[in-house]
Protein backbone atom coordinates (compact mmCIF):
# COMPACT_ATOMS: atom_id res chain seq x y z
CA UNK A 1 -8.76 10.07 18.68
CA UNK A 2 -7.24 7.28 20.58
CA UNK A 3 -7.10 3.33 19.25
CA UNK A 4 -5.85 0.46 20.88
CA UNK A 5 -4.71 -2.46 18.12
CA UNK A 6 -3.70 -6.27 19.69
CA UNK A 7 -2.67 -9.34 17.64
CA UNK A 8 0.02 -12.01 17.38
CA UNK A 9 2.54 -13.37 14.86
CA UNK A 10 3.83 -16.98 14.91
CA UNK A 11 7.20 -16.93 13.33
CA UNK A 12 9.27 -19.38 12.16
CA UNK A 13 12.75 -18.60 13.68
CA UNK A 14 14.74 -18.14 17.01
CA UNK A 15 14.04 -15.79 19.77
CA UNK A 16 17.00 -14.43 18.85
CA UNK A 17 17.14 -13.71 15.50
CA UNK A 18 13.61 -12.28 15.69
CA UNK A 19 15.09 -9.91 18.15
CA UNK A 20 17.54 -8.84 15.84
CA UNK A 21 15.61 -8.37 13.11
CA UNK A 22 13.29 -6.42 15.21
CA UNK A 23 16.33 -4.13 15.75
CA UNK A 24 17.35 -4.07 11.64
CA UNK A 25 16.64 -1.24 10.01
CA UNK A 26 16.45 -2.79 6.43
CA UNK A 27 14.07 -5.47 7.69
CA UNK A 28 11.84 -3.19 9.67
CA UNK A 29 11.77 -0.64 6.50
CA UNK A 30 11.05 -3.55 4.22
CA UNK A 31 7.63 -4.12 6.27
CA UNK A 32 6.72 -1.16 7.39
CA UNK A 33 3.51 -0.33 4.64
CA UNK A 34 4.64 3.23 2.42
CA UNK A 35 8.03 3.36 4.47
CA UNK A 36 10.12 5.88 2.14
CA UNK A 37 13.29 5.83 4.63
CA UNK A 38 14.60 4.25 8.04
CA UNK A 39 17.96 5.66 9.58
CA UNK A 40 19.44 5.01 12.16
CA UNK A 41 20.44 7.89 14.54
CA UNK A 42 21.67 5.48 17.21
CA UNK A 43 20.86 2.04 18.66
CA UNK A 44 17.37 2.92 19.96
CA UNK A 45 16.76 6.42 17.72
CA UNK A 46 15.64 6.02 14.02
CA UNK A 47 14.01 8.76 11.64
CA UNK A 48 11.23 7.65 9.19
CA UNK A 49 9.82 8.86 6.33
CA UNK A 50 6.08 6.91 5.27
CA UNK A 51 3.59 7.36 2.93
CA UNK A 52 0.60 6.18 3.63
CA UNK A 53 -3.60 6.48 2.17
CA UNK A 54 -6.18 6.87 4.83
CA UNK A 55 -9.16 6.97 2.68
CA UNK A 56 -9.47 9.69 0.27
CA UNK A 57 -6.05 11.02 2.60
CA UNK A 58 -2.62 10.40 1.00
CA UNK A 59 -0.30 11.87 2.87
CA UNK A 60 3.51 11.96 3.56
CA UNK A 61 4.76 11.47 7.37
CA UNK A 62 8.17 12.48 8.61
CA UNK A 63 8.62 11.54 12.02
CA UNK A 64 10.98 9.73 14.79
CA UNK A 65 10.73 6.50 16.46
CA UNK A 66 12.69 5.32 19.82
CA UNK A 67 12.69 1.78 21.17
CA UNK A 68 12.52 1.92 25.26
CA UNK A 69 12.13 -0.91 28.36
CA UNK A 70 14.47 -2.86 26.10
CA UNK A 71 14.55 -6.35 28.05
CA UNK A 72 16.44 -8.30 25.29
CA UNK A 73 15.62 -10.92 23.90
CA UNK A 74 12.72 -10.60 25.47
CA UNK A 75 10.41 -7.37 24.81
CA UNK A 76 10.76 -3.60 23.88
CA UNK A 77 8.57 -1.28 23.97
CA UNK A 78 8.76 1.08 20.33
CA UNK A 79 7.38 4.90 20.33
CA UNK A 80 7.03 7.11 17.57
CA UNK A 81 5.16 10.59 16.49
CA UNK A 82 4.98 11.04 12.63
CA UNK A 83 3.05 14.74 11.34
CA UNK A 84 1.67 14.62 7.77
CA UNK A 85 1.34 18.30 7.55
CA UNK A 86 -1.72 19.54 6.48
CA UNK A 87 -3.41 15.81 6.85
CA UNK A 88 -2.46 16.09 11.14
CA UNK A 89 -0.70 13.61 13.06
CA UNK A 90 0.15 10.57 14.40
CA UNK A 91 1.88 9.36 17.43
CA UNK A 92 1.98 6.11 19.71
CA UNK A 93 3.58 3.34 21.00
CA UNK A 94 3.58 -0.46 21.06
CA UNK A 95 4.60 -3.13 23.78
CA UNK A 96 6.04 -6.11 21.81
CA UNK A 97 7.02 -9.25 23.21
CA UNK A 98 8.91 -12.50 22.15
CA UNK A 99 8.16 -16.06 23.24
CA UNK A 100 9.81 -19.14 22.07
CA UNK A 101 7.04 -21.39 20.69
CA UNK A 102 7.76 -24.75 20.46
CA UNK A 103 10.92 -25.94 17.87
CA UNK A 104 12.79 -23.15 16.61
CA UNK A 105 9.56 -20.33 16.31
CA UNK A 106 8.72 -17.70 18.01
CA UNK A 107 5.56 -15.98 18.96
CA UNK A 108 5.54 -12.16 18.64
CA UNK A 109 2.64 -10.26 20.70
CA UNK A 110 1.75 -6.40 20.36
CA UNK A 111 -0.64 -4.20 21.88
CA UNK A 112 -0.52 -1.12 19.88
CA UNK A 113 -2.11 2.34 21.54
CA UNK A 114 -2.28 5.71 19.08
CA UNK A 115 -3.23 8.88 18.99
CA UNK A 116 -4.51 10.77 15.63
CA UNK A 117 -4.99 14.29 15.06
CA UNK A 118 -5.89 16.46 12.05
CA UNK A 119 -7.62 16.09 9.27
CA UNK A 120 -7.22 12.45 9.50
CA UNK A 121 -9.05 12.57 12.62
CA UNK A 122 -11.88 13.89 11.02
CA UNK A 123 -12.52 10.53 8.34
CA UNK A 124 -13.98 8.77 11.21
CA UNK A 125 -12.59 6.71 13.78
CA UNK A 126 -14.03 3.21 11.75
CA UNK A 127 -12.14 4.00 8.77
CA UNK A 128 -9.05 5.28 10.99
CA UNK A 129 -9.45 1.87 13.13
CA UNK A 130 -9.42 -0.75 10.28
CA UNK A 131 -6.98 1.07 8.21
CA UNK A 132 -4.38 0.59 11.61
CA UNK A 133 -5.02 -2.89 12.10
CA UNK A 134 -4.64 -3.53 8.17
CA UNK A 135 -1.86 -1.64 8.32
CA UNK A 136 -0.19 -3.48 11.74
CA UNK A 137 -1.32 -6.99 10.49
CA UNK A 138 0.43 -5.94 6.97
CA UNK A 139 3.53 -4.97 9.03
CA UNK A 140 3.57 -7.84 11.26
CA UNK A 141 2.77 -10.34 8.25
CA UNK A 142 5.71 -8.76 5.72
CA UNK A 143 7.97 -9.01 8.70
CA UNK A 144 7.27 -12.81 10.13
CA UNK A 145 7.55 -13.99 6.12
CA UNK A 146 11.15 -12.00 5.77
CA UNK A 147 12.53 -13.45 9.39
CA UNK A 148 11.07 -16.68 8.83
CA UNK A 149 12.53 -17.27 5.13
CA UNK A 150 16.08 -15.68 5.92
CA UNK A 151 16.70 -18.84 7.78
């Protein structure tokens, strides 16, 4: 089951230092929703661990993640697969992009695409589809707060 998830973040700090925190490891485990554990296995390979409830579906998701088309400062494109054993899988991508937005912010834009598979699949794809954008808007929302207050 495929899902496509858009939306925008208007934070309140540089280009650049939204870049970098969207290239920090602590910052993007602190707001990723159920992350367990974010490594780094070089500058564009991490390893995840997340835990996450999809309905009556709790279930545990090891998987990797690679950031590719990196255009810095400007836009990176981030792909990961996560399986959740029993529950299925997940995999997808996202194309963010920065834009300075007026004094000292920055507008962050995603279009998310994802693929499910397993017995997640089968909840339905409503509950799959608003659990993804509660879960992207939570991401996107933790993250903008931390970058905007670590000024």
């Amino acid at each position: 089951m495929a899902l496509v998830i858009e939306g925008e973040e208007r934070i309140a700090a540089p280009v650049e230092k939204v870049w970098a925190a969207l290239n920090d490891p602590v910052v993007l485990k602190e707001s990723i929703p159920g992350c367990q554990s974010l490594e780094m296995k070089s500058p564009t390979d991490m390893a995840a661990t997340v835990v996450l409830k999809i309905g009556p579906i709790k279930a545990t998701f090891n998987g990797e993640v690679t950031l590719k088309n990196l255009k810095p400062p400007h836009s990176y494109t981030i792909q990961g697969e996560g399986k959740g054993g029993i529950a299925g899988f997940a995999k997808g991508g996202a194309d963010v992009t920065l834009t300075a937005d007026g004094d000292g912010a920055t507008l962050l834009k995603y279009a998310a695409k994802a693929d499910v598979g397993g017995k997640i699949a089968q909840l339905g794809s409503r509950l799959i589809t608003s659990t993804s954008k509660k879960l992207a808007g939570e991401f996107f929302s933790t993250f903008g707060k931390k970058v905007g207050a670590a000024g």
